[in-house]
Protein backbone atom coordinates (compact mmCIF):
# COMPACT_ATOMS: atom_id res chain seq x y z
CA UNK A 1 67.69 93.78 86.84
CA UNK A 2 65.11 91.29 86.94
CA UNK A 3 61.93 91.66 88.80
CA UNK A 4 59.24 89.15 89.28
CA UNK A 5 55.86 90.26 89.93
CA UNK A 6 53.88 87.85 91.88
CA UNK A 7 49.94 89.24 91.38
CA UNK A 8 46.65 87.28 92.92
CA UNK A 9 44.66 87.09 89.92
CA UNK A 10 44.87 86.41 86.27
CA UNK A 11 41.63 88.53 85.55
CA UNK A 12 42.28 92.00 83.41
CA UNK A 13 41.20 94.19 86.64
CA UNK A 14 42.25 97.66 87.93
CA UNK A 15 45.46 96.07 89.61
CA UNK A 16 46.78 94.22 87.21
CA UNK A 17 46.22 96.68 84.85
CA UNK A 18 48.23 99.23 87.04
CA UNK A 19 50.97 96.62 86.95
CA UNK A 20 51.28 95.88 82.96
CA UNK A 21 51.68 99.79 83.19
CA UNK A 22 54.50 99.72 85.50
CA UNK A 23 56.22 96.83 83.63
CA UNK A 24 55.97 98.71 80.43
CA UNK A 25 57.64 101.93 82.03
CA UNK A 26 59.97 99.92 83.76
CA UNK A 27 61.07 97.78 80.82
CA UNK A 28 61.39 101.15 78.43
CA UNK A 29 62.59 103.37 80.68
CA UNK A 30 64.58 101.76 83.04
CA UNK A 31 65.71 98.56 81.64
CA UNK A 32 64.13 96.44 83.85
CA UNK A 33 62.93 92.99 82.88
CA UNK A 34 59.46 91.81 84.45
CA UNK A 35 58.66 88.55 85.40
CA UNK A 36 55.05 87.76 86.19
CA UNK A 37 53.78 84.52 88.59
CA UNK A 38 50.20 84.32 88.96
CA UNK A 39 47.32 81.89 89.28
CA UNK A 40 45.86 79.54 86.23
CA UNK A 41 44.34 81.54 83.23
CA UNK A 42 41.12 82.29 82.88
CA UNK A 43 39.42 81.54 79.42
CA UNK A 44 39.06 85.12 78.03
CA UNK A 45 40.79 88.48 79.12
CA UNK A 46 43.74 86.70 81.03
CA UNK A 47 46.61 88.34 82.06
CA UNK A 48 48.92 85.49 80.79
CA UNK A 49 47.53 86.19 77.44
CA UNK A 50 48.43 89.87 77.27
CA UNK A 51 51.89 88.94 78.89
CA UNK A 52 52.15 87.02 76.09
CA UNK A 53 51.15 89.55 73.53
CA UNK A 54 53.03 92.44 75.18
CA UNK A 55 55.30 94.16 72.72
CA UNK A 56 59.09 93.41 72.65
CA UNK A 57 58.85 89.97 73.04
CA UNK A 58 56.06 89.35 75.05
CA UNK A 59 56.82 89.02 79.24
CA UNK A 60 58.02 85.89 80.55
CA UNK A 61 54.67 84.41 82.69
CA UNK A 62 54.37 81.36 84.91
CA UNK A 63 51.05 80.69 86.30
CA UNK A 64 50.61 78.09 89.32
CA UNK A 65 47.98 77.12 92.10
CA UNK A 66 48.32 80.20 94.58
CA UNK A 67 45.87 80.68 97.73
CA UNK A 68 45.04 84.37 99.67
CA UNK A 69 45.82 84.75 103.21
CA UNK A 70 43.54 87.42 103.30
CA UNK A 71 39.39 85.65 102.02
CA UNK A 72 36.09 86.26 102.69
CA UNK A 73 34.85 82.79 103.76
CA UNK A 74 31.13 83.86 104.28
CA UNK A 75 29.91 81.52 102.58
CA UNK A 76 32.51 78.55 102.41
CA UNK A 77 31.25 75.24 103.72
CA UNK A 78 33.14 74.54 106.96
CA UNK A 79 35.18 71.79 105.10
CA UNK A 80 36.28 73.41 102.23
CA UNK A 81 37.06 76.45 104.69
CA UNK A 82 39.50 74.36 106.17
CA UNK A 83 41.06 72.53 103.41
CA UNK A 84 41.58 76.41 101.69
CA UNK A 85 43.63 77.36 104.79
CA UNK A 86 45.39 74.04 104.68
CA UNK A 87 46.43 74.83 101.11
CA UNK A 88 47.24 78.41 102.21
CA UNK A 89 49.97 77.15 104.05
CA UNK A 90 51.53 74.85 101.67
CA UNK A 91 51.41 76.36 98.19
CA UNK A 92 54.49 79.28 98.70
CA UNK A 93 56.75 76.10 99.56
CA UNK A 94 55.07 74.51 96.19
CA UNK A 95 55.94 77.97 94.15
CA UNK A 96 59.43 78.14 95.41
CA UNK A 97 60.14 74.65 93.90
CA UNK A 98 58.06 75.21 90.92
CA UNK A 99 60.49 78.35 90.26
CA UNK A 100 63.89 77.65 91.40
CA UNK A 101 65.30 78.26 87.82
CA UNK A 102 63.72 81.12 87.38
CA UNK A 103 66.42 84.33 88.03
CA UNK A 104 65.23 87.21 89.55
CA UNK A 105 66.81 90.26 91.74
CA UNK A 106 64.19 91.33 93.72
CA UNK A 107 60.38 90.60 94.22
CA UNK A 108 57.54 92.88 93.99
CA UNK A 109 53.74 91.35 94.93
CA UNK A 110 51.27 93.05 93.29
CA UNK A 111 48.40 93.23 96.10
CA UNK A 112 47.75 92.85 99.76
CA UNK A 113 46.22 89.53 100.04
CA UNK A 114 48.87 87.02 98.78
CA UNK A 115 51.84 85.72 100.51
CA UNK A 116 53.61 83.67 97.67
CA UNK A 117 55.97 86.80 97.21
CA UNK A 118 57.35 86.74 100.60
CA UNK A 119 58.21 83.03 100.49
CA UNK A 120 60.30 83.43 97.49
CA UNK A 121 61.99 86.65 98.58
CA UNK A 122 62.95 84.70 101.77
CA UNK A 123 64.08 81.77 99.86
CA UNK A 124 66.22 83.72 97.46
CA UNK A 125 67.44 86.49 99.93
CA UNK A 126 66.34 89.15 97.96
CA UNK A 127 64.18 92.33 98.08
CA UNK A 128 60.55 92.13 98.81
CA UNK A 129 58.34 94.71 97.80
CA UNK A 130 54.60 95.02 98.96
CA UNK A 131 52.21 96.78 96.62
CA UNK A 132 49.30 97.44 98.82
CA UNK A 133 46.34 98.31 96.36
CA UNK A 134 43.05 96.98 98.02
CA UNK A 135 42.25 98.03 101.72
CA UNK A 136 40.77 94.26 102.13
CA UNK A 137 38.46 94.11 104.49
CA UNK A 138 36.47 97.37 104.15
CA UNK A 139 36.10 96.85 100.41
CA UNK A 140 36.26 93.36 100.17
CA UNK A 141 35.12 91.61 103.35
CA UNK A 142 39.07 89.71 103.64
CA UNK A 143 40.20 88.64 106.57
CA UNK A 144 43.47 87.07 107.36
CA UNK A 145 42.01 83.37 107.34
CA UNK A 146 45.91 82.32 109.73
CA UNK A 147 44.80 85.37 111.89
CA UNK A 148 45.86 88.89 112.93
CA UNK A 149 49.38 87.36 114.03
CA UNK A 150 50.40 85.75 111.12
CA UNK A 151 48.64 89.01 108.88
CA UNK A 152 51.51 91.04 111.17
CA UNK A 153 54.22 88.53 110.81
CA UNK A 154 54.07 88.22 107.34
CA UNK A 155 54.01 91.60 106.27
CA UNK A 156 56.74 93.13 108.51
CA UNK A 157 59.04 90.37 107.00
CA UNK A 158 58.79 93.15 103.97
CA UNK A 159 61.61 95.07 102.97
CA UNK A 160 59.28 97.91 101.61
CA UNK A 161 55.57 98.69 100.85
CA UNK A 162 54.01 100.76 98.57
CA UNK A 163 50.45 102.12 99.23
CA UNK A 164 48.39 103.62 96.37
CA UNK A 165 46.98 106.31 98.67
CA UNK A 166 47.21 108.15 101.68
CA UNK A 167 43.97 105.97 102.73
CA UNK A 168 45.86 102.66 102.60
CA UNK A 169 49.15 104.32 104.38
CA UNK A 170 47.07 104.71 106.93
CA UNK A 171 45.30 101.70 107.04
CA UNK A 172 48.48 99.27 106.82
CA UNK A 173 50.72 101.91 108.87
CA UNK A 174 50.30 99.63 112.22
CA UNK A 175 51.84 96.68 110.41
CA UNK A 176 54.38 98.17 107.86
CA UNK A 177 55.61 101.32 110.92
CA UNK A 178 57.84 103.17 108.75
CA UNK A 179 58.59 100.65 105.89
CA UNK A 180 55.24 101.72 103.89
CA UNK A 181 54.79 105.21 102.11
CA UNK A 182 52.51 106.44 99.24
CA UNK A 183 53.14 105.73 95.45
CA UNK A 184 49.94 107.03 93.58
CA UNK A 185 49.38 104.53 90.34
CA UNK A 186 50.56 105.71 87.53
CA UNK A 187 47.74 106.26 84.53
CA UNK A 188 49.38 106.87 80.71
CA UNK A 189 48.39 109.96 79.38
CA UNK A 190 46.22 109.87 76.33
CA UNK A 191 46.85 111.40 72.61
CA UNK A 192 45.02 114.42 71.98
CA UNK A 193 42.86 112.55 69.69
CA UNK A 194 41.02 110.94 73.33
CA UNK A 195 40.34 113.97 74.75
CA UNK A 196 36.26 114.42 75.75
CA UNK A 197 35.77 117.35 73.41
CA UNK A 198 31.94 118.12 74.96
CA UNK A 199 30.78 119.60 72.02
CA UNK A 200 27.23 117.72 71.32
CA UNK A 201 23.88 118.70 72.80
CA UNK A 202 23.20 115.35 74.91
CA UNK A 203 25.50 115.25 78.67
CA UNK A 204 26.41 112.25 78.44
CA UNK A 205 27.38 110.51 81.73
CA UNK A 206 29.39 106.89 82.20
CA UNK A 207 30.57 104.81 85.04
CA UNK A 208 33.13 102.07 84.14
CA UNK A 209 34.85 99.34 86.04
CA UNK A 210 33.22 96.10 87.29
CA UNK A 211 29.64 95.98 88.34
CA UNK A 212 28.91 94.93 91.76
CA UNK A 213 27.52 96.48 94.34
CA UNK A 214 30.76 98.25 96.36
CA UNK A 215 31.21 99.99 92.59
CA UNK A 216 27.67 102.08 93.23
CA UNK A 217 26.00 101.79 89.82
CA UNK A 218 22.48 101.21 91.20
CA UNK A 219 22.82 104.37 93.14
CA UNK A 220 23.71 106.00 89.93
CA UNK A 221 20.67 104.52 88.42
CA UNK A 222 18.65 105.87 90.90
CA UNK A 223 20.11 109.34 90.46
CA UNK A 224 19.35 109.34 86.73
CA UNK A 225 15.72 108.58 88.12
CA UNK A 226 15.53 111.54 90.06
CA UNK A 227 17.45 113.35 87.56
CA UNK A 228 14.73 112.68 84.78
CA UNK A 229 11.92 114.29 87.40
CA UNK A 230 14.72 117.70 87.91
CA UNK A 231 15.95 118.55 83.91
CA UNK A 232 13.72 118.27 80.71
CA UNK A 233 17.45 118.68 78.91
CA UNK A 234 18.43 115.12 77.08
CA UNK A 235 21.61 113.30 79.20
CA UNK A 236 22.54 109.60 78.59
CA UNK A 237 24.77 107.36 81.04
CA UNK A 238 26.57 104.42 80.23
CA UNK A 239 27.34 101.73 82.54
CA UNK A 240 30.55 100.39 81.70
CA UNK A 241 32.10 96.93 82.53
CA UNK A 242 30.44 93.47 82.94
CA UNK A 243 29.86 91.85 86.28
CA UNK A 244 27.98 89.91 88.72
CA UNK A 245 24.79 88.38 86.87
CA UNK A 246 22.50 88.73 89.89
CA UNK A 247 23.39 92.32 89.79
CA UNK A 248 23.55 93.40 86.34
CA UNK A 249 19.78 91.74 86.63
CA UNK A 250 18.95 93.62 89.19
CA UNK A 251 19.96 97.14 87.70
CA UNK A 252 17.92 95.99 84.26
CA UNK A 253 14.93 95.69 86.32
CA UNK A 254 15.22 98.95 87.70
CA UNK A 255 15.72 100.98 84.33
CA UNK A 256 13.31 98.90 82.95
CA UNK A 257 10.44 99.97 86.32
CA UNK A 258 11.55 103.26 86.03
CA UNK A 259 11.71 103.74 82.20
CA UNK A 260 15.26 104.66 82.02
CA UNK A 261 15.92 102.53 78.85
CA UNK A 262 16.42 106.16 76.58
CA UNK A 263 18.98 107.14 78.96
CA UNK A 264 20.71 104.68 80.88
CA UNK A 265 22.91 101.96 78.60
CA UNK A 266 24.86 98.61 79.96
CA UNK A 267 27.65 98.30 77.73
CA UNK A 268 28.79 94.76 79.20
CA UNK A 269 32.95 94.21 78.28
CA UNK A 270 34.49 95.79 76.23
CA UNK A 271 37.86 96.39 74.84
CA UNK A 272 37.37 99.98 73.44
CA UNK A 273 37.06 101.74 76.89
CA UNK A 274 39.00 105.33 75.29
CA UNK A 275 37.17 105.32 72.83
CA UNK A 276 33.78 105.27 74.39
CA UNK A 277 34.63 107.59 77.08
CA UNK A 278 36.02 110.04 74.64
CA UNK A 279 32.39 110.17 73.62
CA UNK A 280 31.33 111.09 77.72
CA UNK A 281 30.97 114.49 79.19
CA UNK A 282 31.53 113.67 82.88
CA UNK A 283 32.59 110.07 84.35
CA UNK A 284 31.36 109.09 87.94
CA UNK A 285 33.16 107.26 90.80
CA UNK A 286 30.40 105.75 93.14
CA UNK A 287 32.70 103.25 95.36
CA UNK A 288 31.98 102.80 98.76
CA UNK A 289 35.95 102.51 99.45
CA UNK A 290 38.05 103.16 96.40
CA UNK A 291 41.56 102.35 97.43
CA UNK A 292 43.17 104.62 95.09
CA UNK A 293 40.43 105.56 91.91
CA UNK A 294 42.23 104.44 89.13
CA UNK A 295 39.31 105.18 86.62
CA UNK A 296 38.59 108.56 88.26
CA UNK A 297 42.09 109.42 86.88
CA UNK A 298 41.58 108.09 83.66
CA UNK A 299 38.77 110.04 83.57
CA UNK A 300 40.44 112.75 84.45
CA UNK A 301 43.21 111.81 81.81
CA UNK A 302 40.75 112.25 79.24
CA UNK A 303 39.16 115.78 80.00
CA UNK A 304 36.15 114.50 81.83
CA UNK A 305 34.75 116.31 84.61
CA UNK A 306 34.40 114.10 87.03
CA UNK A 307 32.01 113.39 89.68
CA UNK A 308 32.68 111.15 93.06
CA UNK A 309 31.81 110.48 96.43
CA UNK A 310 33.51 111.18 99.64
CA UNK A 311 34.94 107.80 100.41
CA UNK A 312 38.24 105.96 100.33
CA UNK A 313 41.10 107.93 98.33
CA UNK A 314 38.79 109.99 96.02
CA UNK A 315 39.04 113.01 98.01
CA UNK A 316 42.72 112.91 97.44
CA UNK A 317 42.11 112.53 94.20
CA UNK A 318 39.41 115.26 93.40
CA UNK A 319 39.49 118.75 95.11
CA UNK A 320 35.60 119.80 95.26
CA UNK A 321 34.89 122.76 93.15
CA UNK A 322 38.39 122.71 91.62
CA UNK A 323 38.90 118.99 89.83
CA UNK A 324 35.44 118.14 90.26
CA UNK A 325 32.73 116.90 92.22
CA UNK A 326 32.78 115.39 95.74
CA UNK A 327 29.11 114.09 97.13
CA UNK A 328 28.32 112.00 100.37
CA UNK A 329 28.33 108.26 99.28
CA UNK A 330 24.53 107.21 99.08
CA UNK A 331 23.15 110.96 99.14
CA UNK A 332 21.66 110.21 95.78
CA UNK A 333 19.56 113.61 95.66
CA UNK A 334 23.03 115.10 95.94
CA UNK A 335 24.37 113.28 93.04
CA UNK A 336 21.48 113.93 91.00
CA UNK A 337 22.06 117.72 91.99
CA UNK A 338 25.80 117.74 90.58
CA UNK A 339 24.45 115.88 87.73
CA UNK A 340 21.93 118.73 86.90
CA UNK A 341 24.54 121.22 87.60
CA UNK A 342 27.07 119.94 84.80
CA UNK A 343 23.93 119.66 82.28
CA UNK A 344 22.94 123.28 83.30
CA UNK A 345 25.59 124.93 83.08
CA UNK A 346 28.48 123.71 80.49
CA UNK A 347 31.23 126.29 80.72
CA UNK A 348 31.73 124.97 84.32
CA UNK A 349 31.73 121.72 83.04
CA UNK A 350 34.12 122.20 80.48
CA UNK A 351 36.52 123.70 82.77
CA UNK A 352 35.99 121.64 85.67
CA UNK A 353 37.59 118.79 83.01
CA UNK A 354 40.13 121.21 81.93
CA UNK A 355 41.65 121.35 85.43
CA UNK A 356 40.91 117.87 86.30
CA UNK A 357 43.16 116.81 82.90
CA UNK A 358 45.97 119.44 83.91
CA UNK A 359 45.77 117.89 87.43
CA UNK A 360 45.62 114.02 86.29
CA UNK A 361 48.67 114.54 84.33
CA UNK A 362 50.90 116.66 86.96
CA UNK A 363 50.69 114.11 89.62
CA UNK A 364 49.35 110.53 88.34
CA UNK A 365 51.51 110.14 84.98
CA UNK A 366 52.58 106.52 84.32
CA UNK A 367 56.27 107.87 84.02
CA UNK A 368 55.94 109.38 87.54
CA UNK A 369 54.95 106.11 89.15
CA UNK A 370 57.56 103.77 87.51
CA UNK A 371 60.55 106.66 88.02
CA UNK A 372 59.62 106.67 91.72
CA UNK A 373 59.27 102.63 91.77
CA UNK A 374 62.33 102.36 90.06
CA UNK A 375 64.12 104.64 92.63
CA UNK A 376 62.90 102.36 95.32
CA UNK A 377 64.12 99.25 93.78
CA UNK A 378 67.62 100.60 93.15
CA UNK A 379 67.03 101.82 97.02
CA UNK A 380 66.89 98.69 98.17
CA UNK A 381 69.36 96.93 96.18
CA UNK A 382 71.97 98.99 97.14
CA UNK A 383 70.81 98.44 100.69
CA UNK A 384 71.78 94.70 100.14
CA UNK A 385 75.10 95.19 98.79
């Protein structure tokens, strides 16, 4: 069986990086051969370049102009506004020529706010999977820029969706009815020699994943503020990830007011992220609406305790008290509380990450996902026959 994944982006983010997962499992344990269609590289980090490195022969990758149906166009100029939606409308027809000698069985888009897969399912006559992982407009601002009625349309024309979390289920229910259920992402599971061992006298803290606002790290930095003022016990936290400049400037100004240079650290990119968290005592979710929490589970994967607030899919994710923290999203006095907790009192740190690990790796293994995925795909083929 060949599947081609049709993904939005070429950047190394949380979906696509749930998606080389799932064509890894897929290709070893299933025999399935991935496909991947996707926009034009980007310098560094691309996608096409680790398609290209992936073992066994690298994955076949074909990258052409693509254009979201769902965009934020805030702060578009009117005409290029237009001329976007213009695009929108032609491109699919574009990728359908660009790729009619390319073989594939069924189709599986990797996101909610591209189209491009449902144009070539439809052309083919094959299956069409939807892989909802962002809720779009609550954590991105998207709107469907054709409207609601072409949003509905488009998606019902489906022949199955799979949402990351109960959250999005619920959220895409009204256009999907009973074609959408829940697949959590899949997350490898680490060698032992990953595992947080929490064995030195410094609690060290981290928050990874890209830095913008919706990701919460200035909250965080204001918690290790407040923090400083409630423990005279040392604690670092690294901020993980690169991001927007205007941002990133903006949180250096504030550790630098507040004299949080000795305990707060911006790691910018890197390609190490194990490694460095093996090195962390606790790892902190501070979205304002995590679709799924993909780094709170590798967090978990690697015995961190975790810590995250009460929005999106973390609470199905974290079980306060039992698999960690929950606290109310921009209650920073109550995230600087659980933060003083976990320095305080270490046994309940220790196993707080002990049953987040145990729980990480009995529901959100890698092999669980792609068994489940693989199911579905056979599903549906069948279906056709």
């Amino acid at each position: 069986m060949r599947v081609l994944f049709v993904t939005h982006t070429n950047l190394m983010e949380g979906a696509n990086r749930s998606m080389l997962q799932l064509m890894k499992e897929l290709r070893q344990n299933h025999g399935i051969t991935p496909v991947v269609v996707c926009p034009k590289a980007t310098p560094t980090h691309s996608l096409t370049e680790v398609c290209k490195n992936m073992a066994q022969g690298g994955v076949e990758c074909h990258t052409l102009p693509m254009a979201w149906f769902q965009n934020n166009f805030d702060n578009y100029p009117k005409v290029k506004s237009m001329l976007y939606r213009i695009a929108s409308v032609f491109l699919p027809y574009y990728a359908i020529f660009k790729l009619r000698k390319v073989k594939f069985d069924l189709v599986h888009s990797n996101g909610s706010v591209i189209d491009t897969g449902a144009y070539l399912a439809w052309a083919r006559r094959v299956p069409h999977v939807w892989h909802l992982r962002e809720f779009g407009y609550e954590d991105f601002g998207l709107k469907p820029i054709l409207g609601q009625w072409y949003a509905k349309w488009i998606y019902r024309k489906c022949s199955h969706a799979i949402a990351i979390s109960k959250a999005i289920e619920a959220k895409f229910k009204p256009y999907f009815h009973d074609k959408v259920s829940t697949i959590y992402n899949g997350i490898d599971e680490k060698d032992d020699s990953l595992l947080a061992t929490h064995d030195s006298e410094v609690t060290t803290f981290c928050i990874a994943g890209r830095i913008k606002p919706s990701k919460g790290q200035m909250g965080v930095a204001k918690a290790c503020a407040l923090l400083k003022t409630l423990t005279s016990k040392p604690f670092k936290m690294l901020v993980v990830g690169a991001g927007l400049p205007e941002y990133v400037t903006e949180l250096k100004q504030f550790i630098a007011e507040h004299q949080l240079q000795d305990h707060i650290t911006i790691t910018g990119y890197r390609d190490d992220v194990p490694q460095l968290l093996k090195q962390c005592d606790v790892g902190i979710m501070a979205s304002s609406n995590e679709a799924f929490g993909r780094v709170t589970v590798e967090y978990m994967m690697q015995n961190l305790a975790v810590i995250a607030s009460r929005a999106g899919a973390n609470p199905e994710i974290v079980t306060h008290g039992e698999t960690g923290l929950l606290y109310t999203l921009g209650d920073t006095e109550q995230l600087a509380h659980h933060m003083k907790r976990l320095i305080d009192d270490r046994p309940f740190l220790q196993a707080l990450a002990q049953r987040g690990h145990t729980h990480a790796r009995q529901h959100f293994s890698s092999v669980k996902n792609s068994d489940s995925i693989a199911a579905l795909y056979h599903q549906l083929l069948t279906k056709r026959k």
